[in-house]
PDB file of N, CA and C in Angstrom:
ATOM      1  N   UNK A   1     -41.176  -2.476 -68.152  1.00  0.00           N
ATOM      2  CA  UNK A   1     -41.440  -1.222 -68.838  1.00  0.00           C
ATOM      3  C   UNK A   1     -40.834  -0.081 -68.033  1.00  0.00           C
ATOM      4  N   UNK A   2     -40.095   0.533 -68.265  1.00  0.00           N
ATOM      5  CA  UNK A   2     -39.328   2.192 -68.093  1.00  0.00           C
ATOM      6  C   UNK A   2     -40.462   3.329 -68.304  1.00  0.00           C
ATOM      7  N   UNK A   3     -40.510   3.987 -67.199  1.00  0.00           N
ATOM      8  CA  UNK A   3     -41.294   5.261 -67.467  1.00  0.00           C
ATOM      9  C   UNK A   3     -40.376   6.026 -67.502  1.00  0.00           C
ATOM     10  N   UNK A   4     -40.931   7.378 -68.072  1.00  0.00           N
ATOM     11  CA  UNK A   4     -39.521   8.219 -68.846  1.00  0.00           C
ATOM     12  C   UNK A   4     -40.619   9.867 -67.672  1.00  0.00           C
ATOM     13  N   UNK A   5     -39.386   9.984 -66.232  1.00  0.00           N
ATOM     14  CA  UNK A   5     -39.518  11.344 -65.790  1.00  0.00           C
ATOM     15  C   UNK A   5     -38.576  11.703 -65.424  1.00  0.00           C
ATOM     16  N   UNK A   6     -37.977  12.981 -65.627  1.00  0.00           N
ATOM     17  CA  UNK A   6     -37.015  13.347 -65.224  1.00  0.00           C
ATOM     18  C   UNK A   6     -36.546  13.848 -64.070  1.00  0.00           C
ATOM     19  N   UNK A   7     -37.223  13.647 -62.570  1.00  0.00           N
ATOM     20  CA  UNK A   7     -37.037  14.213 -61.453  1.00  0.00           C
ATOM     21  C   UNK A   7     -35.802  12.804 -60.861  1.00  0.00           C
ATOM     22  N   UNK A   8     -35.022  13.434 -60.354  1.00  0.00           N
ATOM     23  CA  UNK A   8     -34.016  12.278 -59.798  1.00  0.00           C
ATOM     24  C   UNK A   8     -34.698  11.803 -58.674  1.00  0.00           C
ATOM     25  N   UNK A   9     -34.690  10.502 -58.575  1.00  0.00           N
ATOM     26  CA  UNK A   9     -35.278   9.293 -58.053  1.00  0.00           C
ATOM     27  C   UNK A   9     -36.798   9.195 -57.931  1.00  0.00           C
ATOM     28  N   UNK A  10     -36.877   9.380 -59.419  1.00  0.00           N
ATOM     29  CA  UNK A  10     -38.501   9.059 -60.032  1.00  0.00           C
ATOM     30  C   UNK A  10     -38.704   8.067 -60.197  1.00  0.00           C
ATOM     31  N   UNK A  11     -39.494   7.524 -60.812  1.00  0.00           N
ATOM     32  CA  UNK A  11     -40.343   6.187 -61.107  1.00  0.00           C
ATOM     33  C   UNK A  11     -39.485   5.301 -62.131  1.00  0.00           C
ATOM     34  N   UNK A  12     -38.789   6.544 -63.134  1.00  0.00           N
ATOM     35  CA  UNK A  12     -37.822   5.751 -63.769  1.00  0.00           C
ATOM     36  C   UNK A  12     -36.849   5.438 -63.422  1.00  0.00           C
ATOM     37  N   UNK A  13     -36.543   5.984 -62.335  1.00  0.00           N
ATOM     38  CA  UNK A  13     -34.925   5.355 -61.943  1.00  0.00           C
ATOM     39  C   UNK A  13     -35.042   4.044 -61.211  1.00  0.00           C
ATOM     40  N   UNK A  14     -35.968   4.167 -60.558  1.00  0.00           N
ATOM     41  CA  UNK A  14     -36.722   2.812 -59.619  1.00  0.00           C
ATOM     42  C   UNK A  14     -36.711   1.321 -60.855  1.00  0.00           C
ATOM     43  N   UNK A  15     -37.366   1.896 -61.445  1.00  0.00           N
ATOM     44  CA  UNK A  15     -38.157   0.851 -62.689  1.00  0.00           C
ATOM     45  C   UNK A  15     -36.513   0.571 -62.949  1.00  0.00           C
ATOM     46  N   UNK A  16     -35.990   1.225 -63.857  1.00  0.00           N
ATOM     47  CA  UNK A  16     -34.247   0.850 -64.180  1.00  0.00           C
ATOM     48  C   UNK A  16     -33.602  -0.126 -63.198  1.00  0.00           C
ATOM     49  N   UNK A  17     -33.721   0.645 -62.062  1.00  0.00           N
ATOM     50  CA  UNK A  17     -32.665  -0.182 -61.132  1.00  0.00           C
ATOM     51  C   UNK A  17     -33.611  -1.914 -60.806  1.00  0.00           C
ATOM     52  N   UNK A  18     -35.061  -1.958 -60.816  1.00  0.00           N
ATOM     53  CA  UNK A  18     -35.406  -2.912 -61.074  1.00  0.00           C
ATOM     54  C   UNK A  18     -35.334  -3.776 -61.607  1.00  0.00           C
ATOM     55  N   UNK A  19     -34.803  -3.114 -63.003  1.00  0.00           N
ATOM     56  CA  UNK A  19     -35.057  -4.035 -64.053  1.00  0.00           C
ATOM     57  C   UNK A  19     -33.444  -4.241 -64.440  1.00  0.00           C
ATOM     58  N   UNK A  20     -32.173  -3.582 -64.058  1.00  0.00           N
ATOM     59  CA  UNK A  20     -31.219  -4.122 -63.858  1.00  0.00           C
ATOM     60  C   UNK A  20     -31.178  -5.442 -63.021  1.00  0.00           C
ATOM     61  N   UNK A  21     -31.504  -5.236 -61.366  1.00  0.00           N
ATOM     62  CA  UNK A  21     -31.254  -6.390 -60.651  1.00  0.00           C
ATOM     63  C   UNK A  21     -31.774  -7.670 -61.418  1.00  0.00           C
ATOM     64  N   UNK A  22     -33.513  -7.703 -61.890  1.00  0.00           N
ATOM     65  CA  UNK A  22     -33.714  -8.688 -62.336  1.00  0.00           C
ATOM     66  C   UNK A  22     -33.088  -9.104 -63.750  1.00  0.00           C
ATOM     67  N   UNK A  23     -32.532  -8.425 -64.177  1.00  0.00           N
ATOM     68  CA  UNK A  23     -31.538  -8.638 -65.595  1.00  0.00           C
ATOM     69  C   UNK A  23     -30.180  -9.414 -65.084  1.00  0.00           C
ATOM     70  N   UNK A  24     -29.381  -8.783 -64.089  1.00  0.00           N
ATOM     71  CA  UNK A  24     -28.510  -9.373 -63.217  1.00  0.00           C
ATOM     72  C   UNK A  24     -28.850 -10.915 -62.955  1.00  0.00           C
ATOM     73  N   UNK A  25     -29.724 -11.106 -61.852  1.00  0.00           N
ATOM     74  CA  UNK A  25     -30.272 -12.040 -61.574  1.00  0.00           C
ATOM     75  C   UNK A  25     -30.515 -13.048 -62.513  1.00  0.00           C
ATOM     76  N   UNK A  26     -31.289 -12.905 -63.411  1.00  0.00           N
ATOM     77  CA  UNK A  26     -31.553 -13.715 -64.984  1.00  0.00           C
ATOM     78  C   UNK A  26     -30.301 -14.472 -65.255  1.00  0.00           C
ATOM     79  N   UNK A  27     -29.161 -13.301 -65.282  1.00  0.00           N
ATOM     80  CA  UNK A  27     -27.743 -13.568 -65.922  1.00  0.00           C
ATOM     81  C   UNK A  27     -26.986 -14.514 -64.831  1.00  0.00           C
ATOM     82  N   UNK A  28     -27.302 -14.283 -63.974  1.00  0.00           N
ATOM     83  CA  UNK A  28     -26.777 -15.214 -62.826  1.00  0.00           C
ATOM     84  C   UNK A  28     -27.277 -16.756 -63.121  1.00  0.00           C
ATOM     85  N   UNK A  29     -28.328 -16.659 -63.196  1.00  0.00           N
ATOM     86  CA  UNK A  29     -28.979 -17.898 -63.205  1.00  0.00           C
ATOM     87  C   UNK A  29     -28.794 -18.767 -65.051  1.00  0.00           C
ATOM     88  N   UNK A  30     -29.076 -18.025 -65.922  1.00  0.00           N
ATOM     89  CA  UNK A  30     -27.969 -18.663 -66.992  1.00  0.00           C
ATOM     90  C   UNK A  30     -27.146 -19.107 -67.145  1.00  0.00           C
ATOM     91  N   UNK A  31     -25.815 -18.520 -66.435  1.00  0.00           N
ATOM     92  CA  UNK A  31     -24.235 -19.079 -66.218  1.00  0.00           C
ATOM     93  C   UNK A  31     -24.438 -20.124 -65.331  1.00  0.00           C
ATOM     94  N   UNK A  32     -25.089 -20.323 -64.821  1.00  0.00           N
ATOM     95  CA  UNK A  32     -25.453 -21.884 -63.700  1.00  0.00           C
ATOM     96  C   UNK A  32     -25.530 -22.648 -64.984  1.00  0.00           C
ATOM     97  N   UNK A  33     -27.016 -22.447 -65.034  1.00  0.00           N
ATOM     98  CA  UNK A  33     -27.615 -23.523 -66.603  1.00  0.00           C
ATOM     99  C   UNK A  33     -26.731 -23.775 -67.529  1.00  0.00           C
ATOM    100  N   UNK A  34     -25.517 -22.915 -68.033  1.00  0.00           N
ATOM    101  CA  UNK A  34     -24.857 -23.104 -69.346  1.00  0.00           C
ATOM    102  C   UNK A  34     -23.884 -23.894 -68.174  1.00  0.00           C
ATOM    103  N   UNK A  35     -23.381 -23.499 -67.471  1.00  0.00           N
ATOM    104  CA  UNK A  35     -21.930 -24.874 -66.569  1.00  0.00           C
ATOM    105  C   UNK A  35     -22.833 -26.523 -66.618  1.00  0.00           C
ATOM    106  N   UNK A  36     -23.468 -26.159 -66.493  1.00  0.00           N
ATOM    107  CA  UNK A  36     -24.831 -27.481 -66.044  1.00  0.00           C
ATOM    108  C   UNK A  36     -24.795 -27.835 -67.445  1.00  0.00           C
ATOM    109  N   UNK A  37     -25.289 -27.153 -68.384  1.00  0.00           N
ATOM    110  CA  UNK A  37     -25.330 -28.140 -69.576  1.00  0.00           C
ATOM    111  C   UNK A  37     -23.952 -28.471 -70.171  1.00  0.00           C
ATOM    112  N   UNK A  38     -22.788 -27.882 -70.270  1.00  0.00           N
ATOM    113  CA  UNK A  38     -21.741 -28.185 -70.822  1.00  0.00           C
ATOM    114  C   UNK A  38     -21.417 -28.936 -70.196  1.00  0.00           C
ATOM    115  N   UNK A  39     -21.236 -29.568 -68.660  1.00  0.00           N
ATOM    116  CA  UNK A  39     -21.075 -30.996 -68.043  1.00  0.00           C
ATOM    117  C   UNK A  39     -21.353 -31.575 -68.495  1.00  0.00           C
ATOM    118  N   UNK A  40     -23.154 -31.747 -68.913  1.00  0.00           N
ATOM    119  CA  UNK A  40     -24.066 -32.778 -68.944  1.00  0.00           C
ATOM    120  C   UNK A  40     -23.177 -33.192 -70.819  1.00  0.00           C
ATOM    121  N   UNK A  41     -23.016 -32.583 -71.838  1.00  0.00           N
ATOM    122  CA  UNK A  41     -22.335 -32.828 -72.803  1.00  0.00           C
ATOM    123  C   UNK A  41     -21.029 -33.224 -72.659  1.00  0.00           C
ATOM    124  N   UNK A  42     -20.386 -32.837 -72.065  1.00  0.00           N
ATOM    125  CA  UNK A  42     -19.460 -33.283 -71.911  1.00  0.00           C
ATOM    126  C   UNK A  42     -19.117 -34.998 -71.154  1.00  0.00           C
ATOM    127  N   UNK A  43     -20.360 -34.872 -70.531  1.00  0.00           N
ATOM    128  CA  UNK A  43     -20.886 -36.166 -69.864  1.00  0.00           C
ATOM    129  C   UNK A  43     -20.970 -37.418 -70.442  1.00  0.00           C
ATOM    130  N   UNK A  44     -21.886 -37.245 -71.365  1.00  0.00           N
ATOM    131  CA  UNK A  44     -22.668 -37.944 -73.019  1.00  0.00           C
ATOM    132  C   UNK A  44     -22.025 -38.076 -73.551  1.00  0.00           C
ATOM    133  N   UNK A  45     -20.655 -37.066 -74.375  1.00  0.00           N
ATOM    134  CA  UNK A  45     -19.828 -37.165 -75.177  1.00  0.00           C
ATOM    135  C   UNK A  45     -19.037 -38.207 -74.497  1.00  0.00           C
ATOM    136  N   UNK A  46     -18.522 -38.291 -73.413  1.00  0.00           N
ATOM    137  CA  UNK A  46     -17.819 -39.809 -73.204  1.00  0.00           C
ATOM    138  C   UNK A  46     -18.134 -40.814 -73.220  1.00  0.00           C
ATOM    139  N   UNK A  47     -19.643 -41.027 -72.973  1.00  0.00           N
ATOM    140  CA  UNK A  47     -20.603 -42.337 -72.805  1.00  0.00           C
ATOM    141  C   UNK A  47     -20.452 -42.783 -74.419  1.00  0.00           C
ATOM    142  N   UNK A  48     -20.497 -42.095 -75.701  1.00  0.00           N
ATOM    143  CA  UNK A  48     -20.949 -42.695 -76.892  1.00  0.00           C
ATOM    144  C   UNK A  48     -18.912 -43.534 -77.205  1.00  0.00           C
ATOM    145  N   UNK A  49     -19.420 -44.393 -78.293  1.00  0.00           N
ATOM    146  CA  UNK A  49     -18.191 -45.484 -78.272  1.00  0.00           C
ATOM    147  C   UNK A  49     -17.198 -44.526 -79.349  1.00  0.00           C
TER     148      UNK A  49
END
């Protein structure tokens, strides 16, 4: 949640830059999972006859 004040380096800018890194982070950790699963298919897809 974003609180909305307008003094520069208020609560909202904090909260933002928070909630960027962990947005970042998230996104980091997706692009792992999606390489990881397109192996794992790509994996399977050779195993079937």
């Amino acid at each position: 949640m974003v609180k909305q004040h307008d003094a520069a380096g208020s609560p909202a800018e904090v909260d933002t830059q928070a909630e960027l890194k962990r947005l970042r982070t998230e996104n980091t950790q997706l692009r792992v999972e999606r390489e990881i699963l397109k192996k794992a298919a790509t994996f399977f897809a050779k195993e079937q006859p």
